[in-house]
Protein backbone atom coordinates (compact mmCIF):
# COMPACT_ATOMS: atom_id res chain seq x y z
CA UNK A 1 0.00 0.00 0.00
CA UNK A 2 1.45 3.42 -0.61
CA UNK A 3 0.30 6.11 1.25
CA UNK A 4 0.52 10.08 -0.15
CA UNK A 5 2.33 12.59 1.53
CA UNK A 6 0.33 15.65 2.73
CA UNK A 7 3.69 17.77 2.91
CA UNK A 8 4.95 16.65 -0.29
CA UNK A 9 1.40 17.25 -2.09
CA UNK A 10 1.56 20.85 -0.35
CA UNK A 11 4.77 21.17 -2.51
CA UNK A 12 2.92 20.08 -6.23
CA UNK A 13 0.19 22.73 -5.02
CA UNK A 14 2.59 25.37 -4.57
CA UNK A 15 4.36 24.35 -7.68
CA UNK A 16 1.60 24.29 -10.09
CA UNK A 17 0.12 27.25 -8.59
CA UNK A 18 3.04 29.37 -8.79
CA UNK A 19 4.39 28.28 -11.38
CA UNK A 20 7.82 27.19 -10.83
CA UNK A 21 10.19 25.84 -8.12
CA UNK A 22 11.70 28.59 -6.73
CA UNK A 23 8.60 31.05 -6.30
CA UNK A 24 7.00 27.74 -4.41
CA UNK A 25 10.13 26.94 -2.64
CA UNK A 26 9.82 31.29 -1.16
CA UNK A 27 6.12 30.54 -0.39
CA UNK A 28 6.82 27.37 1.45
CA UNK A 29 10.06 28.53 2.87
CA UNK A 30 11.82 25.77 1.78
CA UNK A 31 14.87 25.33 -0.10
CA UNK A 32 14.58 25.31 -3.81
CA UNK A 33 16.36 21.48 -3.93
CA UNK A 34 14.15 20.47 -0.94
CA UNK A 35 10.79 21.07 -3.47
CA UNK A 36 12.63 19.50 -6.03
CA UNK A 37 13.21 16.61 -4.17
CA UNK A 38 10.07 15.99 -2.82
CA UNK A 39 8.48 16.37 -6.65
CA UNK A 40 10.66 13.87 -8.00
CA UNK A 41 9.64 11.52 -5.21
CA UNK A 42 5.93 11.83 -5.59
CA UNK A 43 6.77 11.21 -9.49
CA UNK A 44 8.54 7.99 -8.33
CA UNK A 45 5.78 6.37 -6.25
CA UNK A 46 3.35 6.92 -8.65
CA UNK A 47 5.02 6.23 -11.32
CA UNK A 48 3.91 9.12 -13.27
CA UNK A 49 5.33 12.10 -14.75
CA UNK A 50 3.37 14.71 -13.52
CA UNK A 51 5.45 18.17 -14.64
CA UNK A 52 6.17 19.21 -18.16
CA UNK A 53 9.70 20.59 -17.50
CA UNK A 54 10.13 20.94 -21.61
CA UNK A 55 9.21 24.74 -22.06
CA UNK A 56 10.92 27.78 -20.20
CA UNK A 57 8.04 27.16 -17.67
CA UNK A 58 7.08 24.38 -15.85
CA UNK A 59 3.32 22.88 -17.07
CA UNK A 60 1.36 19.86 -15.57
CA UNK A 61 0.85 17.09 -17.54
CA UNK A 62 -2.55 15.23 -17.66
CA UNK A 63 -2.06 13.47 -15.00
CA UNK A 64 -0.48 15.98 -12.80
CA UNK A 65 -3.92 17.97 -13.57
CA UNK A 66 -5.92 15.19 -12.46
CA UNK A 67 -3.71 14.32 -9.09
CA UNK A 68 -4.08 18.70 -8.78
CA UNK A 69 -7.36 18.53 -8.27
CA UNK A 70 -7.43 15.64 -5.01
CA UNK A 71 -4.15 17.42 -3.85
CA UNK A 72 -6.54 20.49 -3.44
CA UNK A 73 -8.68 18.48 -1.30
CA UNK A 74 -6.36 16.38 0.89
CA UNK A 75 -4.79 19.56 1.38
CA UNK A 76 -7.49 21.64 2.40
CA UNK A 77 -9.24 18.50 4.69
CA UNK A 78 -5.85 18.08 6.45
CA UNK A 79 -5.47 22.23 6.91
CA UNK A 80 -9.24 21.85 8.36
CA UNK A 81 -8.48 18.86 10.36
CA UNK A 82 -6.13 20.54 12.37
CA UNK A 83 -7.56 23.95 12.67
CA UNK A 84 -10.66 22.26 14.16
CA UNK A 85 -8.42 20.14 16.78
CA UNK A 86 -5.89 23.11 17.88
CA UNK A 87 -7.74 26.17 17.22
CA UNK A 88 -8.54 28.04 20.52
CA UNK A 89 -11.63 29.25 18.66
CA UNK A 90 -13.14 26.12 19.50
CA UNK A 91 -11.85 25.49 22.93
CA UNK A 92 -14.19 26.47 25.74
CA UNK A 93 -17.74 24.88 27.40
CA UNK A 94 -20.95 25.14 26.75
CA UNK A 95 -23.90 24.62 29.35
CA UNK A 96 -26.85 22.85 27.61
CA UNK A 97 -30.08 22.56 29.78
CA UNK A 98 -32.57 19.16 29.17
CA UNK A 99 -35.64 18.34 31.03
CA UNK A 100 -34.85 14.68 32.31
CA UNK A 101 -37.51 13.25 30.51
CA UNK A 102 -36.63 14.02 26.96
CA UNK A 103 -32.87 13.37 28.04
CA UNK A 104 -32.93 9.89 26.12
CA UNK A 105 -32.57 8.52 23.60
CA UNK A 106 -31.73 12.37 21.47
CA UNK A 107 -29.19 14.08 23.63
CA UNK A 108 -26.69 11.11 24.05
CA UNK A 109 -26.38 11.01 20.03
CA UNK A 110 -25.90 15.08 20.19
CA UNK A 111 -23.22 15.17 22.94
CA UNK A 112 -21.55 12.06 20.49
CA UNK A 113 -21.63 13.76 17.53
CA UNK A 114 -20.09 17.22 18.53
CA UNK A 115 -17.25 15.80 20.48
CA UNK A 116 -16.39 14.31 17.17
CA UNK A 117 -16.73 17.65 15.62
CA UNK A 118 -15.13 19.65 18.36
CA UNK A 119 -13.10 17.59 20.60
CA UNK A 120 -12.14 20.45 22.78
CA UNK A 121 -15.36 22.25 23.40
CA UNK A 122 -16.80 20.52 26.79
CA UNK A 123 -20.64 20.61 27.07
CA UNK A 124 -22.05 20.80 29.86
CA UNK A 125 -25.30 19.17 30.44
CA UNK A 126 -27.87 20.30 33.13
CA UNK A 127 -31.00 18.15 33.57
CA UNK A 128 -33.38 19.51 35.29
CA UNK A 129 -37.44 20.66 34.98
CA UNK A 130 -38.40 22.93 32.31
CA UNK A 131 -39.39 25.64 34.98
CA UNK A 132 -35.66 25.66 36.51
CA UNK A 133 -33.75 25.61 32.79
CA UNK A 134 -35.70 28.59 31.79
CA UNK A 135 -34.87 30.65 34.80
CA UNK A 136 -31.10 29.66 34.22
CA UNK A 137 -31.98 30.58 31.18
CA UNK A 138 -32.98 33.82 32.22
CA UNK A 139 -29.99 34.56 34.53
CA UNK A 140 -27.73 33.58 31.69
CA UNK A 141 -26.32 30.03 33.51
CA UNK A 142 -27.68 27.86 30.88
CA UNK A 143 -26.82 28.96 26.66
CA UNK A 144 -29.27 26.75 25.18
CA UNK A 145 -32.20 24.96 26.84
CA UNK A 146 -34.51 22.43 25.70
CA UNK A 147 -37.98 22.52 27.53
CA UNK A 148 -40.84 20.86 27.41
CA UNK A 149 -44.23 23.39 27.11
CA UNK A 150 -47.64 23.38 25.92
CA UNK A 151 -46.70 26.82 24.39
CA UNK A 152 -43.51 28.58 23.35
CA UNK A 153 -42.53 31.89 24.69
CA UNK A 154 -40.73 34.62 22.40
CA UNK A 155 -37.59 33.65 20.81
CA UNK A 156 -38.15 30.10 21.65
CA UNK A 157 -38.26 27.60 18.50
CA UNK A 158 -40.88 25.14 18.44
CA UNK A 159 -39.21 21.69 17.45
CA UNK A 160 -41.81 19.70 17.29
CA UNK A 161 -44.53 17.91 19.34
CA UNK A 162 -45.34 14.53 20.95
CA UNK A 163 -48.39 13.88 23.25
CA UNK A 164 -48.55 12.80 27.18
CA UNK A 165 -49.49 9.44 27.55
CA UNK A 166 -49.99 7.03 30.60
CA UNK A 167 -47.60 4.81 32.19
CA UNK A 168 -47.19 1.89 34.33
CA UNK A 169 -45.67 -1.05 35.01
CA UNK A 170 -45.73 -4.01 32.44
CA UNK A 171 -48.99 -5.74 32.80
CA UNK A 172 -49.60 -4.16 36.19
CA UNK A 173 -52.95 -3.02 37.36
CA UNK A 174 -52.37 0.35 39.47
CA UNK A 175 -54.64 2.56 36.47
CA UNK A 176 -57.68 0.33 37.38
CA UNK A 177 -57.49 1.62 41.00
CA UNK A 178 -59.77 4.12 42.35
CA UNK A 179 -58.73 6.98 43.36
CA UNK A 180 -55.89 6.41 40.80
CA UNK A 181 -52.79 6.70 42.38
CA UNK A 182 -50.09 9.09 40.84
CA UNK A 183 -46.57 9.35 41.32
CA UNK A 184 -45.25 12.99 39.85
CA UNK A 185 -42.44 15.42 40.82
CA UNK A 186 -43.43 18.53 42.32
CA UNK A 187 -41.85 20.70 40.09
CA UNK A 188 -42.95 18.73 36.76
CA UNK A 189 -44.91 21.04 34.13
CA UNK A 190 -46.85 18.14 33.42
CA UNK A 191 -48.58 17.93 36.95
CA UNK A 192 -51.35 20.24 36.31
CA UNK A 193 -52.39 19.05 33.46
CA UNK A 194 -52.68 15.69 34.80
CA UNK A 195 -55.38 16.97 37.43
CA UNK A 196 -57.18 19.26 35.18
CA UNK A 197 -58.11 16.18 32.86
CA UNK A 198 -58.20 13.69 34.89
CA UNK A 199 -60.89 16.04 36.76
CA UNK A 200 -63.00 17.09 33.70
CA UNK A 201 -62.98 13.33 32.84
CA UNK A 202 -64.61 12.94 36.42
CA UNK A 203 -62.12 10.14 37.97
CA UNK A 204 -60.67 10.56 41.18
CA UNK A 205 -57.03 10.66 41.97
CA UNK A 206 -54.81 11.26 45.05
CA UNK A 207 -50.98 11.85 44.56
CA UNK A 208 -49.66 8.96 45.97
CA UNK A 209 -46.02 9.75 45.39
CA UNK A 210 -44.65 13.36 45.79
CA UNK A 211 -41.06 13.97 45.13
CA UNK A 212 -38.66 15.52 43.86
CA UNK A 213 -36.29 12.25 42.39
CA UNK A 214 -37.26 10.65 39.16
CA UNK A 215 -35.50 7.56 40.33
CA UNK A 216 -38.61 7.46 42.67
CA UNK A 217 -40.88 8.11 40.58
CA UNK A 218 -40.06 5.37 38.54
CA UNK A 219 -39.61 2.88 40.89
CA UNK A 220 -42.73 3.53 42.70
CA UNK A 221 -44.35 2.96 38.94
CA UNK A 222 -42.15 -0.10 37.92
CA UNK A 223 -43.70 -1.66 41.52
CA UNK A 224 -47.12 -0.92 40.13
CA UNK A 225 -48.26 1.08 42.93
CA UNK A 226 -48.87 4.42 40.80
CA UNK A 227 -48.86 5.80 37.51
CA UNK A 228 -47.26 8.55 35.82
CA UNK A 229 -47.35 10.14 32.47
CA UNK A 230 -44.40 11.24 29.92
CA UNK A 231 -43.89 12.34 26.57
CA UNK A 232 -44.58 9.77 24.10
CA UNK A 233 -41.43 7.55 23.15
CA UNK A 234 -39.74 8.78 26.30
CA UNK A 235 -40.40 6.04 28.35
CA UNK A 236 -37.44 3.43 30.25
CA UNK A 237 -37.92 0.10 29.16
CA UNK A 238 -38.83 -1.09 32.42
CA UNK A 239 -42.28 0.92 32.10
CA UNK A 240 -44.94 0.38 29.10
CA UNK A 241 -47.92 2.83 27.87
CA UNK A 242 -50.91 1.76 29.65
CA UNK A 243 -53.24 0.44 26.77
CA UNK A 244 -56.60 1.31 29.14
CA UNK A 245 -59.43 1.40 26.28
CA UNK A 246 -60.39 4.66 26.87
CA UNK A 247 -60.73 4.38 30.65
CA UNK A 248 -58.26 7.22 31.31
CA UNK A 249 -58.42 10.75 29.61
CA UNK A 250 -56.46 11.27 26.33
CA UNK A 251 -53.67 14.41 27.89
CA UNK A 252 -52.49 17.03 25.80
CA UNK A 253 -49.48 17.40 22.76
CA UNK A 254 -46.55 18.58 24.48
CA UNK A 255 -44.03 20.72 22.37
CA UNK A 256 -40.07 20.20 22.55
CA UNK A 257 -38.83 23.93 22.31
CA UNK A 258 -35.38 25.45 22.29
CA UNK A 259 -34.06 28.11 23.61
CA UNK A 260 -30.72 30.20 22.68
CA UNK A 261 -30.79 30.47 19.05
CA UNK A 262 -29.27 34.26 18.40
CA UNK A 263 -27.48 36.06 16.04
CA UNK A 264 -23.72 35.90 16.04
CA UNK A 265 -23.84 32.53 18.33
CA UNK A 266 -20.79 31.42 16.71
CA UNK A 267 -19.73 28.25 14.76
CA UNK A 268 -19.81 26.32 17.65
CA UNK A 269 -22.88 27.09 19.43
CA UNK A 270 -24.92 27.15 16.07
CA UNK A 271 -23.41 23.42 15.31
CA UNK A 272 -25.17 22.43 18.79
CA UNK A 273 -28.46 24.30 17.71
CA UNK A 274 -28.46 22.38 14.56
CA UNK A 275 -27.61 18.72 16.17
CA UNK A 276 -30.30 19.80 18.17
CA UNK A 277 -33.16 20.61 15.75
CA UNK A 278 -32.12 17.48 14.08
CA UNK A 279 -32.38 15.05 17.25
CA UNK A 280 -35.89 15.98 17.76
CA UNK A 281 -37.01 16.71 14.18
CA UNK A 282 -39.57 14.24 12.70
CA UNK A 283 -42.60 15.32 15.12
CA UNK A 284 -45.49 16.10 14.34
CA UNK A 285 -45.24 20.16 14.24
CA UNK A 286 -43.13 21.93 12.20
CA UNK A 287 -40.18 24.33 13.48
CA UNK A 288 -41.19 27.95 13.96
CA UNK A 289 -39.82 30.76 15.40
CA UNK A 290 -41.72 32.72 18.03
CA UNK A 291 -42.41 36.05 17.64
């Protein structure tokens, strides 16, 4: 296998872009016998002649055109390579606010996919209820937030929508109970909404468990002795949608918004925005931008 030098194809770029040896050798401050050298080895391993040295001026010959235009590009993807991996323009941290419920499975695959982009930019990730991000938010500790809202307030961005359903534990029983019992967070958004239908649907309810740990939440629910609801698709694997024929109320769409989209963000913070939209694209709203 031979492998192409990126120092020596820097040379044949210089060469055929200047024209001759010596201005390349003053642009690449390199001896005029050093680019030489290295030209007459890439001819060798290829086994090609790639300069017309004939005329008073040096020329390309048809292959050296076609090896000019992938010695462009190695070039330019090994001058980007590094710039991305050393550049203190994309050193730093970010703080990236989640609501724990829509943590999985989208955010893992973001955080993945911009270390690989920017291996030196640390994100930090805050999960926490929608209600405490967007104060952060507010007090500038968070630079992009994800909530979960039934509405979107100005310069938020609607990503898209998924409804509430019911949860329990596999095969378990607890929704048949009355009063049903529920197991929420206190500071969950979704809380209210739970009583308000559950009310107009006329069932009683008592809140069973009241926390402030998700852990407990869902182990309460994973013992069947309560019921919860989350965002559609959001559920662990140790909990299942309660198929209950109708016997609880149908609970509103939920929208997945974001939060820190401004002008002159940067290259790095408007990569995270954009592994962002595209996490939790594929809903059932389309983006827009509140006004």
């Amino acid at each position: 296998m031979r492998n192409l030098d990126i120092t020596t194809l820097r040379s044949f770029v210089a060469v055929a872009d200047s024209g001759g040896v010596t201005r390349a050798a003053g642009f690449l401050h390199l001896t005029q016998s050093a680019v030489s050298m290295q030209l007459k080895r890439l001819e060798e391993m290829l086994d090609l002649p790639l300069l017309d040295r004939s005329g008073r001026t040096i020329a390309l010959t048809a292959s050296g055109e076609q090896l000019l235009v992938y010695a462009r590009r190695m070039v330019a993807l090994n001058d980007e390579l590094i710039s991305r991996l050393t550049h203190q323009a994309f050193e730093g941290e970010i703080k990236l606010g989640v609501p724990h419920d829509v943590v999985y499975p989208a955010i893992p695959q973001v955080l993945k996919q911009f270390h690989s982009i920017y291996p030196r930019v640390k994100i930090q990730l805050e999960a926490s209820y929608t209600r405490t991000l967007k104060d952060q938010f507010a007090k500038g500790e968070c630079a992009v937030i994800v909530t979960t809202e039934t509405g979107v307030d100005q310069g938020g961005e609607v990503l898209g929508a998924k409804p509430l359903v019911w949860v329990g534990a596999p095969g378990g029983t607890a929704w048949r109970q009355r009063p049903l019992p529920l197991a929420f967070c206190r500071y969950c958004v979704f809380r209210a909404q739970i009583g308000v239908a559950l009310d107009a649907a006329g069932i009683d309810w008592e809140m069973t468990v009241d926390t402030e740990s998700d852990r407990t939440i869902e182990a309460a629910v994973s013992a069947d002795l309560a019921v919860h609801a989350m965002i559609e698709g959001t559920q662990p694997p140790y909990l299942e949608v309660i198929d209950h024929g109708g016997a609880l109320p149908a609970l509103p769409i939920q929208q997945i918004n974001l939060y820190g989209a401004s002008e002159g963000g940067g290259e790095v913070h408007n990569t995270l925005l954009d592994l962002l939209r595209r996490a939790f694209s594929g809903t059932e709203v389309q983006r827009i931008r509140a006004v």
